[in-house]
PDB file of N, CA and C in Angstrom:
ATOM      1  N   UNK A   1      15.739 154.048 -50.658  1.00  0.00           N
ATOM      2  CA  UNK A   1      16.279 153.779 -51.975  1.00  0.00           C
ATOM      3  C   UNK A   1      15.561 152.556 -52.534  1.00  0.00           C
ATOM      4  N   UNK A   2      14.577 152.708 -53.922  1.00  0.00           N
ATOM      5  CA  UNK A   2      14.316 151.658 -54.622  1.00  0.00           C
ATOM      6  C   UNK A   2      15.446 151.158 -55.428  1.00  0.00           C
ATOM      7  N   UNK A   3      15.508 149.905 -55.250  1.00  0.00           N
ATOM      8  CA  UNK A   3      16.398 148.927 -56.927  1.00  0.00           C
ATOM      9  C   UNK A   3      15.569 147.648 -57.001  1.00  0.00           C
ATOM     10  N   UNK A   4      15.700 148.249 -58.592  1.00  0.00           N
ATOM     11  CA  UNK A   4      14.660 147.291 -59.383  1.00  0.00           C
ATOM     12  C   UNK A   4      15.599 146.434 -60.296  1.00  0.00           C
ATOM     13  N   UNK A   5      15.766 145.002 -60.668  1.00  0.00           N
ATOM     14  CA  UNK A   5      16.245 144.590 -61.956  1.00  0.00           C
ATOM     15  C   UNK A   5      15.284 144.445 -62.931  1.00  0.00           C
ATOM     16  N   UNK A   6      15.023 145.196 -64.052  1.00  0.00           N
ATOM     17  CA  UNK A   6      13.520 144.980 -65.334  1.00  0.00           C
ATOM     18  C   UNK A   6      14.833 144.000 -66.016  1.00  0.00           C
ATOM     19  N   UNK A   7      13.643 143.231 -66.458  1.00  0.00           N
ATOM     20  CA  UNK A   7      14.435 142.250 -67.482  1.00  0.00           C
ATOM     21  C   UNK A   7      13.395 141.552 -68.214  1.00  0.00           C
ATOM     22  N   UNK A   8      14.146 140.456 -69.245  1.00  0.00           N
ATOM     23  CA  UNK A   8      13.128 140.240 -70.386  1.00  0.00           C
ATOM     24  C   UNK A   8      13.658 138.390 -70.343  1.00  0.00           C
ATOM     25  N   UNK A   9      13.038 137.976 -69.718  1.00  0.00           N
ATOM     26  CA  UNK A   9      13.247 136.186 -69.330  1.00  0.00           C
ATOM     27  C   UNK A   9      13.767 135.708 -70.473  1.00  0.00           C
ATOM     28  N   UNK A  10      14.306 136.038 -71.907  1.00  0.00           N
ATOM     29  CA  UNK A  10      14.381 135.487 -72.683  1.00  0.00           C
ATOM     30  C   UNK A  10      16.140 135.973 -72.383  1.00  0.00           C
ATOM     31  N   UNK A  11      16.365 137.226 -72.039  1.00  0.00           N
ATOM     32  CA  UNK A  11      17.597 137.452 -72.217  1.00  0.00           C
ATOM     33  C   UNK A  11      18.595 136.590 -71.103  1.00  0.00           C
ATOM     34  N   UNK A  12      19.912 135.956 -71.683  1.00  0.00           N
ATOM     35  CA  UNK A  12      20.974 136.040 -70.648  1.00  0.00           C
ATOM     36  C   UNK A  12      21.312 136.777 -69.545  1.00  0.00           C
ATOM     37  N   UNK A  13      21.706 136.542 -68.263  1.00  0.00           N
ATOM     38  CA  UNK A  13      22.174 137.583 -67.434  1.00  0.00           C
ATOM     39  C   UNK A  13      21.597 138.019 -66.479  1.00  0.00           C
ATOM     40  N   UNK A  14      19.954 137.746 -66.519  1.00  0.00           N
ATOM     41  CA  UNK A  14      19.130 138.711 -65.261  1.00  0.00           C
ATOM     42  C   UNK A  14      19.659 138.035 -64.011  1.00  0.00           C
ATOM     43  N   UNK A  15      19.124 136.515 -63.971  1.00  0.00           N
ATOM     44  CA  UNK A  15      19.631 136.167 -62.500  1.00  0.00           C
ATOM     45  C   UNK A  15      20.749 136.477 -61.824  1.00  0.00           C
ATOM     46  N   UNK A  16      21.314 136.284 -62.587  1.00  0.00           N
ATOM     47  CA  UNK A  16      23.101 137.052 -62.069  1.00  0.00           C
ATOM     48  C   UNK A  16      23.082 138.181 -61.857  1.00  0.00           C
ATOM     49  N   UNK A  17      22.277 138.630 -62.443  1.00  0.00           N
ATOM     50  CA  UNK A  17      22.114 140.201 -62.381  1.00  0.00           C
ATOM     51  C   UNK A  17      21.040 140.744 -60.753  1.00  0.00           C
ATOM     52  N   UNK A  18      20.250 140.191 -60.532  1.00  0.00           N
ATOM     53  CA  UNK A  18      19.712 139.791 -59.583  1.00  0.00           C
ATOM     54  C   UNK A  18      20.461 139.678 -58.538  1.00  0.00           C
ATOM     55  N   UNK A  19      20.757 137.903 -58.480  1.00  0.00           N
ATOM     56  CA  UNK A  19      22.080 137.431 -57.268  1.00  0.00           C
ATOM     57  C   UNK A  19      23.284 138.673 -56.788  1.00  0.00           C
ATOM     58  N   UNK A  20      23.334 139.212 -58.108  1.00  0.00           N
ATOM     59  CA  UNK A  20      24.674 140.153 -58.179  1.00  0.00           C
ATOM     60  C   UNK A  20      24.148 141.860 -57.218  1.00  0.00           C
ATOM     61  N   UNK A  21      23.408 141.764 -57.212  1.00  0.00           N
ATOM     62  CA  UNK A  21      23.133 143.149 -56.647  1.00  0.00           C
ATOM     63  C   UNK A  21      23.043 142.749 -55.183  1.00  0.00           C
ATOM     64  N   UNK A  22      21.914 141.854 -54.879  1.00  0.00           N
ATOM     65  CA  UNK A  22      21.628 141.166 -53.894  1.00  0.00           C
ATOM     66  C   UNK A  22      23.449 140.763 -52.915  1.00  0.00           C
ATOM     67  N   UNK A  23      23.930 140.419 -53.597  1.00  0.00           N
ATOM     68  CA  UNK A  23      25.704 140.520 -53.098  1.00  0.00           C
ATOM     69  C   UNK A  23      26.002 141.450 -52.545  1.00  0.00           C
ATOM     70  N   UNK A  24      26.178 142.502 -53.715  1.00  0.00           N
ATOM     71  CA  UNK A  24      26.597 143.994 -53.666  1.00  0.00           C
ATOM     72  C   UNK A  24      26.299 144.556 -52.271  1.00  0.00           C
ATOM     73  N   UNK A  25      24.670 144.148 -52.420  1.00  0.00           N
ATOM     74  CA  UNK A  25      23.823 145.124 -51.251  1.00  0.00           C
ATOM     75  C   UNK A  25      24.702 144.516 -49.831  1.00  0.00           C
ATOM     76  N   UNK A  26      24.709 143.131 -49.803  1.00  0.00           N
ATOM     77  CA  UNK A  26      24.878 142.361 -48.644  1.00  0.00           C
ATOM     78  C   UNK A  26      26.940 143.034 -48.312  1.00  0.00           C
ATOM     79  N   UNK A  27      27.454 143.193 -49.200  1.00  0.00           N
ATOM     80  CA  UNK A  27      28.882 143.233 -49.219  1.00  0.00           C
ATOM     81  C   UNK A  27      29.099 144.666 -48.405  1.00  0.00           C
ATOM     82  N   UNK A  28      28.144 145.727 -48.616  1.00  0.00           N
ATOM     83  CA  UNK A  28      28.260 147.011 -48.156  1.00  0.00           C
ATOM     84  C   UNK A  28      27.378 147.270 -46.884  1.00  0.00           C
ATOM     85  N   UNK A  29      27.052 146.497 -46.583  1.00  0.00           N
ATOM     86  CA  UNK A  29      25.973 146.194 -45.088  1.00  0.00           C
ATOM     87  C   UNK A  29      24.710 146.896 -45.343  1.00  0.00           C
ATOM     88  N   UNK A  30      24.497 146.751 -46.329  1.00  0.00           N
ATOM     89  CA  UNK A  30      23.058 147.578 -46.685  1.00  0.00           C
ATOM     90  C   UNK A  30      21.913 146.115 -46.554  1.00  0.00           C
ATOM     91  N   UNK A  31      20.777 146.404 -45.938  1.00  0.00           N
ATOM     92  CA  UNK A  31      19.369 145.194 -46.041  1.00  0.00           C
ATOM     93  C   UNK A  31      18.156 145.594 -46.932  1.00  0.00           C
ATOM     94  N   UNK A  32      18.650 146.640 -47.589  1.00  0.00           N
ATOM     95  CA  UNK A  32      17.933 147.009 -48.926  1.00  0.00           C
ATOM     96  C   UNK A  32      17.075 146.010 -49.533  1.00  0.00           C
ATOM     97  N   UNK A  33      15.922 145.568 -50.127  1.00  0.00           N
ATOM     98  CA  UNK A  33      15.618 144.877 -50.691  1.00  0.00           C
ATOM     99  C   UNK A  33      15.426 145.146 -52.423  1.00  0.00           C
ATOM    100  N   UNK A  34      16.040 144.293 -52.716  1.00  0.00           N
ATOM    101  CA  UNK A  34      16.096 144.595 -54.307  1.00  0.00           C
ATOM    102  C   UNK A  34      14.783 143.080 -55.113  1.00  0.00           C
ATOM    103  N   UNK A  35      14.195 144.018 -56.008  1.00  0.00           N
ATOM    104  CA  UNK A  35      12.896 143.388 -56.898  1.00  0.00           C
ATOM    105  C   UNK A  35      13.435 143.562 -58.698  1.00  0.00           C
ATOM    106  N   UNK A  36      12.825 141.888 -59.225  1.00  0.00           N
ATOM    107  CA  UNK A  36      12.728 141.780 -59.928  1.00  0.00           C
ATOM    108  C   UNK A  36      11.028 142.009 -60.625  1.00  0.00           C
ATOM    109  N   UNK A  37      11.527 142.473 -62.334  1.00  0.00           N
ATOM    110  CA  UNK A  37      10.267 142.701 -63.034  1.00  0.00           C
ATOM    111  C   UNK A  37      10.427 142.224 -64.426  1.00  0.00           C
ATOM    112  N   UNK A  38       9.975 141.359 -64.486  1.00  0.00           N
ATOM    113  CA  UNK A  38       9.556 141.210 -65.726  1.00  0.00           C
ATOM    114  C   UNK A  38       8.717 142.139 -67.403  1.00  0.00           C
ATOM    115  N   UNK A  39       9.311 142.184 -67.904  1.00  0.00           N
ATOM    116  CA  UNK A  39       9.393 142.739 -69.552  1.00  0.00           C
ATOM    117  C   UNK A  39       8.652 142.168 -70.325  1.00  0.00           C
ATOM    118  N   UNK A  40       7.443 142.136 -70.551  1.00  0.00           N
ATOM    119  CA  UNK A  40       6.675 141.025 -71.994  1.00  0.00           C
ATOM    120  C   UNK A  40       6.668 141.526 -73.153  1.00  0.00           C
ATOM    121  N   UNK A  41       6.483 142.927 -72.770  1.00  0.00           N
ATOM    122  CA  UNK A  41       6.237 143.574 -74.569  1.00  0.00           C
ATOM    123  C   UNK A  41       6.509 144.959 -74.519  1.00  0.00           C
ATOM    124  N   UNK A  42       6.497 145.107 -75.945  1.00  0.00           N
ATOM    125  CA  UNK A  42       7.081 146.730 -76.158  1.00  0.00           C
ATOM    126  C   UNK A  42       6.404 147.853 -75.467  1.00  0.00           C
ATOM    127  N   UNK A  43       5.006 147.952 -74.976  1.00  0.00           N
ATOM    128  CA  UNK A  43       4.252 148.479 -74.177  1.00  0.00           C
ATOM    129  C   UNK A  43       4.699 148.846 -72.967  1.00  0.00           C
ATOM    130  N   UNK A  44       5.310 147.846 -72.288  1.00  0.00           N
ATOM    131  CA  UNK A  44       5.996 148.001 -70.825  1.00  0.00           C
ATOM    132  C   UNK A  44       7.001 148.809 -70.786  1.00  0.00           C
ATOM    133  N   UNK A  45       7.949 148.598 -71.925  1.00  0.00           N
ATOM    134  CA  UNK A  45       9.120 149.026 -71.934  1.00  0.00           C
ATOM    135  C   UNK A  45       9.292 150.591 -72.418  1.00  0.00           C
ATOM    136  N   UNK A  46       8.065 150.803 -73.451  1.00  0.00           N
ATOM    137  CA  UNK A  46       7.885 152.050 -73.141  1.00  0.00           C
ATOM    138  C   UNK A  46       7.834 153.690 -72.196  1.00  0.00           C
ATOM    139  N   UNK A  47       6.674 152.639 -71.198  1.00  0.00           N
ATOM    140  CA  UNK A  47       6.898 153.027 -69.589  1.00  0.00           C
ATOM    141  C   UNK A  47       7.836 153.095 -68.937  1.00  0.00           C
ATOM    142  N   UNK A  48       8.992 152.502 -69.386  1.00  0.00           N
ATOM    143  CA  UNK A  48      10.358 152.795 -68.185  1.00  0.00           C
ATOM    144  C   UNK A  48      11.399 153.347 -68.736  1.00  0.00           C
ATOM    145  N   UNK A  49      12.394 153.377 -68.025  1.00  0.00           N
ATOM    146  CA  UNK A  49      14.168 153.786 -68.703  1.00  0.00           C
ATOM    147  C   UNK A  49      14.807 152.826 -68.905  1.00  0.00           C
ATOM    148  N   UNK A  50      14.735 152.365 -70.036  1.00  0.00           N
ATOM    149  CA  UNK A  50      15.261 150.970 -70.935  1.00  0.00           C
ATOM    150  C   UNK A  50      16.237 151.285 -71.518  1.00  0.00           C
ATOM    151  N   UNK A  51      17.606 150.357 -71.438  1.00  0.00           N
ATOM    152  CA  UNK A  51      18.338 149.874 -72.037  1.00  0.00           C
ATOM    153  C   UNK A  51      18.985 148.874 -72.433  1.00  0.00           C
ATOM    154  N   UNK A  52      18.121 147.836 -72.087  1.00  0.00           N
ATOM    155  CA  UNK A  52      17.890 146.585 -72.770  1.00  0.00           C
ATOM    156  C   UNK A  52      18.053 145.820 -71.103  1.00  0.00           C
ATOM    157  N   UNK A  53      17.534 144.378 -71.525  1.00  0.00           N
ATOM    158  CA  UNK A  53      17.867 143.422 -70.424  1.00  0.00           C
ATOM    159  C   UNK A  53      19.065 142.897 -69.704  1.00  0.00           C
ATOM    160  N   UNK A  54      19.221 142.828 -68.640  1.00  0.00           N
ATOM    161  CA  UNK A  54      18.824 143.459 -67.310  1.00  0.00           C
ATOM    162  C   UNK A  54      19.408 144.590 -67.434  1.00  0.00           C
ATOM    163  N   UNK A  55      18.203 145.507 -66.769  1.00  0.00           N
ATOM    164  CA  UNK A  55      18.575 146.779 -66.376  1.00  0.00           C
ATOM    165  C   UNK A  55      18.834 147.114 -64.881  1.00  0.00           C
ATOM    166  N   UNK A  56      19.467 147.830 -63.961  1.00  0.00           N
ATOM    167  CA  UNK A  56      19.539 147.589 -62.687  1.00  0.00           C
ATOM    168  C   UNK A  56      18.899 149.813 -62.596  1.00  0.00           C
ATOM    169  N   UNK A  57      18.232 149.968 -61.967  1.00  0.00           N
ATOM    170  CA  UNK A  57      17.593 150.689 -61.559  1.00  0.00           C
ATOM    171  C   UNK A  57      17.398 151.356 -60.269  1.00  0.00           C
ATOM    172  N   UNK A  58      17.890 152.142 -59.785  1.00  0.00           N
ATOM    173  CA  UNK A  58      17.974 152.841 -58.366  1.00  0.00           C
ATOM    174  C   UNK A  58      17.227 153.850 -58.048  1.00  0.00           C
ATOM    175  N   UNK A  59      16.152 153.993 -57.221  1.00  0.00           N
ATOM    176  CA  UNK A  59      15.081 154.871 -57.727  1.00  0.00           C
ATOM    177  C   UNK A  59      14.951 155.099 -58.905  1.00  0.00           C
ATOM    178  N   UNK A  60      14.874 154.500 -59.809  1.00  0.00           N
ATOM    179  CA  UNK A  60      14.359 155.064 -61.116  1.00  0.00           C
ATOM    180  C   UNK A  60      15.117 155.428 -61.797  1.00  0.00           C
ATOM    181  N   UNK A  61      16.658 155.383 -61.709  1.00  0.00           N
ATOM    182  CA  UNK A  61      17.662 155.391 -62.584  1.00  0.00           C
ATOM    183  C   UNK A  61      18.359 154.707 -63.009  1.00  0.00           C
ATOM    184  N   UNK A  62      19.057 154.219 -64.163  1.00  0.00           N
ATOM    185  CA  UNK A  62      19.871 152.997 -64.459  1.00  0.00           C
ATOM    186  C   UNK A  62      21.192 153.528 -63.429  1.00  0.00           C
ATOM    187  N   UNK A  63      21.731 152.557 -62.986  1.00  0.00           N
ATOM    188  CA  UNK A  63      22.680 152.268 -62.275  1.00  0.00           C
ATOM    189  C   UNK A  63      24.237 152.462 -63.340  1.00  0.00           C
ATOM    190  N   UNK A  64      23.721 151.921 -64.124  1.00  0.00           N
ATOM    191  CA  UNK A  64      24.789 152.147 -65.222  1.00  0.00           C
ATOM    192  C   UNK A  64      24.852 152.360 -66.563  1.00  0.00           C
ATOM    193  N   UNK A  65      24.207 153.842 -66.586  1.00  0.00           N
ATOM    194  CA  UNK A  65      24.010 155.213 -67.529  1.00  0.00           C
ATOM    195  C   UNK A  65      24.666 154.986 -68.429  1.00  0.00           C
ATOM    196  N   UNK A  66      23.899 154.985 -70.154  1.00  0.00           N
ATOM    197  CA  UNK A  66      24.087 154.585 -71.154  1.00  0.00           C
ATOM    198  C   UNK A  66      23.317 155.595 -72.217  1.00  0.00           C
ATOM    199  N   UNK A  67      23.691 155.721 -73.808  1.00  0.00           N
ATOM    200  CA  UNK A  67      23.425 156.841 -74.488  1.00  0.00           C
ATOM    201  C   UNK A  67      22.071 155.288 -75.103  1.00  0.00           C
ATOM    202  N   UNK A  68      21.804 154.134 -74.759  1.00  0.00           N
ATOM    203  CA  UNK A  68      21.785 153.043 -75.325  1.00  0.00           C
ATOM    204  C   UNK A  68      20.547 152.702 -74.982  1.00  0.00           C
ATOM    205  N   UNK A  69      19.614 153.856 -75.071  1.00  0.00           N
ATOM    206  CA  UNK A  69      18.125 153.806 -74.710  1.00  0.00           C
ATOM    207  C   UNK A  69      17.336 152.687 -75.773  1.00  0.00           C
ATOM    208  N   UNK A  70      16.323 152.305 -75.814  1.00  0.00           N
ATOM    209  CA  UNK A  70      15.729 151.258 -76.888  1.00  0.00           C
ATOM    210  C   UNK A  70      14.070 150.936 -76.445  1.00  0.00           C
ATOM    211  N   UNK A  71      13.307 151.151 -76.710  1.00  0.00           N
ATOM    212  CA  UNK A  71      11.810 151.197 -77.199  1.00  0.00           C
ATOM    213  C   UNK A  71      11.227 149.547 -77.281  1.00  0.00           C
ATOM    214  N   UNK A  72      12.212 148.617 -77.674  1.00  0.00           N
ATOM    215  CA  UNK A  72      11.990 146.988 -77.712  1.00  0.00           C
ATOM    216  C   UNK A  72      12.708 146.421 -76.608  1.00  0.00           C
ATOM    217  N   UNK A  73      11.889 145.266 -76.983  1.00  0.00           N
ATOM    218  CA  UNK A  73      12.391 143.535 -76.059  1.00  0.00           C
ATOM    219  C   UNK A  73      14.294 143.640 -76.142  1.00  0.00           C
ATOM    220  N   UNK A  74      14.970 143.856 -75.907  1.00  0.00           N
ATOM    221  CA  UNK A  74      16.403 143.731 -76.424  1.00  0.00           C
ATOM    222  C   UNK A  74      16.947 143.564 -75.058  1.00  0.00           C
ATOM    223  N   UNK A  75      18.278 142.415 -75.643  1.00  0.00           N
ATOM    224  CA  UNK A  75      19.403 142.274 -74.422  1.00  0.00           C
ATOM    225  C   UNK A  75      20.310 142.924 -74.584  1.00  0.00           C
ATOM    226  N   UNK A  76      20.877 143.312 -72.997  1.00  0.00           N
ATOM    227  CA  UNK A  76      21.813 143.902 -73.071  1.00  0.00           C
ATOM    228  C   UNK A  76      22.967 143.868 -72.678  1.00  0.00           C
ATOM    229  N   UNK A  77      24.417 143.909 -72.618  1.00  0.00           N
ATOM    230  CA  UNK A  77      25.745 143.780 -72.554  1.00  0.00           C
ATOM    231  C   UNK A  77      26.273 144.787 -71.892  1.00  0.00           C
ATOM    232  N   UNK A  78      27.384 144.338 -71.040  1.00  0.00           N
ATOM    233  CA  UNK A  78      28.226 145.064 -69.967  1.00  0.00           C
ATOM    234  C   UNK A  78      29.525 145.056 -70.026  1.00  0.00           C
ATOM    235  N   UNK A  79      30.535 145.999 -69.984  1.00  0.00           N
ATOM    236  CA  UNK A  79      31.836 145.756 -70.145  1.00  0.00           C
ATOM    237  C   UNK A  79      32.135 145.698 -68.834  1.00  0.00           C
ATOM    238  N   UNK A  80      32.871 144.121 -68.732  1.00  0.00           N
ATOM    239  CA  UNK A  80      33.472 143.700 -67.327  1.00  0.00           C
ATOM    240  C   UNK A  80      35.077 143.932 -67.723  1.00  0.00           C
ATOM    241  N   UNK A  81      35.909 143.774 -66.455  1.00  0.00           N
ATOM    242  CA  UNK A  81      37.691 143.086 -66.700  1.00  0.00           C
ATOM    243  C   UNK A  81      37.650 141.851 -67.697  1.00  0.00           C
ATOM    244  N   UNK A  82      36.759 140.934 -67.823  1.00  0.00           N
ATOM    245  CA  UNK A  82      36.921 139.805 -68.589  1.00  0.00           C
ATOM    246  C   UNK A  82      36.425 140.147 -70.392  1.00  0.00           C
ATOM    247  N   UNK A  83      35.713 141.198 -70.297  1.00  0.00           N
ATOM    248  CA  UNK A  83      35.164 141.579 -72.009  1.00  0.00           C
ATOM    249  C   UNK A  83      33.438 141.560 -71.221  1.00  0.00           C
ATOM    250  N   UNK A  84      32.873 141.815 -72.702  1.00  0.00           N
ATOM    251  CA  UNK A  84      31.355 142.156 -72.178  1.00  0.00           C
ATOM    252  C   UNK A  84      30.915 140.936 -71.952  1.00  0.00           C
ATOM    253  N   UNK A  85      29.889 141.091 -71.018  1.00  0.00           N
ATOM    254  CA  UNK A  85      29.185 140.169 -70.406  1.00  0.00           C
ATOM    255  C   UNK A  85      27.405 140.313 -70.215  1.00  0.00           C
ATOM    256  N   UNK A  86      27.077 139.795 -70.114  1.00  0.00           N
ATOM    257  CA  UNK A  86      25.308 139.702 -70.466  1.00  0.00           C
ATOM    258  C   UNK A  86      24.812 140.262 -68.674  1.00  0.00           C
ATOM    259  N   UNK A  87      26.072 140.253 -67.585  1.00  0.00           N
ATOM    260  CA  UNK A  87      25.222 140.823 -66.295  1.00  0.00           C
ATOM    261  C   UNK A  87      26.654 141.792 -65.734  1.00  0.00           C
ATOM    262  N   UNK A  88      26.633 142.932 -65.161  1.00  0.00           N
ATOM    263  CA  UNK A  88      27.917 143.178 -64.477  1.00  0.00           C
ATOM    264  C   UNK A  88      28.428 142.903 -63.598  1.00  0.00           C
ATOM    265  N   UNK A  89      29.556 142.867 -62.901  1.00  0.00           N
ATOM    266  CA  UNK A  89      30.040 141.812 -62.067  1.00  0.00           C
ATOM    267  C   UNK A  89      29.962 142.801 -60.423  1.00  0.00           C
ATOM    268  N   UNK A  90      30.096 141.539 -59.376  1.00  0.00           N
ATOM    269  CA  UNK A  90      29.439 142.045 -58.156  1.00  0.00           C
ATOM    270  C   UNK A  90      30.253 143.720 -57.860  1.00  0.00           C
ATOM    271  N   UNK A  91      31.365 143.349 -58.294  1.00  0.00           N
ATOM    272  CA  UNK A  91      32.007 144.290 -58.140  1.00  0.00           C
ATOM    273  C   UNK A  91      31.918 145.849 -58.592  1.00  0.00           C
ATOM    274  N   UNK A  92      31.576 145.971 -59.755  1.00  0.00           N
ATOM    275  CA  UNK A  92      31.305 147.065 -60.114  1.00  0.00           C
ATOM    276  C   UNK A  92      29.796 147.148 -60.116  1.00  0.00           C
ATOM    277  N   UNK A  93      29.314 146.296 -59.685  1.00  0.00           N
ATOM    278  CA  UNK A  93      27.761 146.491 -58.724  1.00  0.00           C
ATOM    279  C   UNK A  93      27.966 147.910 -57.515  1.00  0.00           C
ATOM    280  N   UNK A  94      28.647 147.133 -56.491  1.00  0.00           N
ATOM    281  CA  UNK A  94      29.473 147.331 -55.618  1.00  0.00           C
ATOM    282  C   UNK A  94      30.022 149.045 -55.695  1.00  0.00           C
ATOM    283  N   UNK A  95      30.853 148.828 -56.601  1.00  0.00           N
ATOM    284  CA  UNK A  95      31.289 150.587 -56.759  1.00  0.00           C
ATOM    285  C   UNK A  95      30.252 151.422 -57.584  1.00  0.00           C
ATOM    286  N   UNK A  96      29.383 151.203 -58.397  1.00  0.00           N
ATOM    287  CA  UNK A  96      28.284 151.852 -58.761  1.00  0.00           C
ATOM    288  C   UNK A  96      27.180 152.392 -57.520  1.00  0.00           C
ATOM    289  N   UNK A  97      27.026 151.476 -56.365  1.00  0.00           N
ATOM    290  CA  UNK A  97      26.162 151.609 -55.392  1.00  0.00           C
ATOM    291  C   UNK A  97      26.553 152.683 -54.092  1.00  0.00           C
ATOM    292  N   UNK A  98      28.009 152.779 -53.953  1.00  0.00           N
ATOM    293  CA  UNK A  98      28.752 153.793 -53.429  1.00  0.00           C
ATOM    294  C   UNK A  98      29.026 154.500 -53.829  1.00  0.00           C
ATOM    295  N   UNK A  99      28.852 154.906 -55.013  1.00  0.00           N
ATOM    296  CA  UNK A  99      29.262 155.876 -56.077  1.00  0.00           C
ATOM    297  C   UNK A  99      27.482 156.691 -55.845  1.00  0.00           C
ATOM    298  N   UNK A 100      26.813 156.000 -55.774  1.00  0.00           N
ATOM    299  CA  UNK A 100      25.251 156.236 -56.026  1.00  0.00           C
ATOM    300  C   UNK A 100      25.172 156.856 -54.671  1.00  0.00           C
ATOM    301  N   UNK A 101      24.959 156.314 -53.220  1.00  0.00           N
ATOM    302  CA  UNK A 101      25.003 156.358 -52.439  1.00  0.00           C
ATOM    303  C   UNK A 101      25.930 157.528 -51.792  1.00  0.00           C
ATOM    304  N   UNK A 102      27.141 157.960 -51.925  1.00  0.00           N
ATOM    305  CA  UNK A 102      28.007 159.253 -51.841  1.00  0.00           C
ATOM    306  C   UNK A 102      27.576 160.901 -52.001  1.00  0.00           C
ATOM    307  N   UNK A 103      26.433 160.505 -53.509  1.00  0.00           N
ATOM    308  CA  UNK A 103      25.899 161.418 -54.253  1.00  0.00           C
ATOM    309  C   UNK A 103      25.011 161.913 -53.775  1.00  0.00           C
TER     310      UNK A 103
END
């Protein structure tokens, strides 16, 4: 299993987003290694399955499937228990990855 976080250094959220998977992975006894990538321009983003910054990616799929595709540099927002948030929380890291993993 690849997981990738693509993100765009300008946006809120990647590191957490990062740290947060990196949790996830560690919480479910998985030693998975998860990679960050950097976003510079609309060119890149072309090339992938974008829906804005941070994206979390599992072989090649967003982790958390959205109609909220986008062609540009753009950040992106997560609905947590607390309201949206700029990274999702370990937790529903967590149940997305067993949810993934089940399948």
């Amino acid at each position: 299993m690849d997981i990738e976080v693509l993100h765009i250094d300008d946006c809120p959220g990647w590191a957490s987003a990062l740290e947060r998977v990196r949790e996830a992975l560690a919480s479910i006894g998985s030693d998975l290694e998860v990679t960050a990538h950097a976003l510079h321009d609309e060119a890149e983003v072309a090339d992938t399955v974008f829906a804005g910054s941070p994206i979390i990616l599992v072989d090649g799929t967003d982790l958390f499937p959205s109609d909220g595709q986008t062609a540009s540099l753009a950040c992106r927002v997560y609905r947590t228990e607390r309201g949206l948030a700029p990274a999702p929380t370990t937790a529903q890291i967590v149940d997305a990855l067993r949810q993934r993993l089940a399948a």
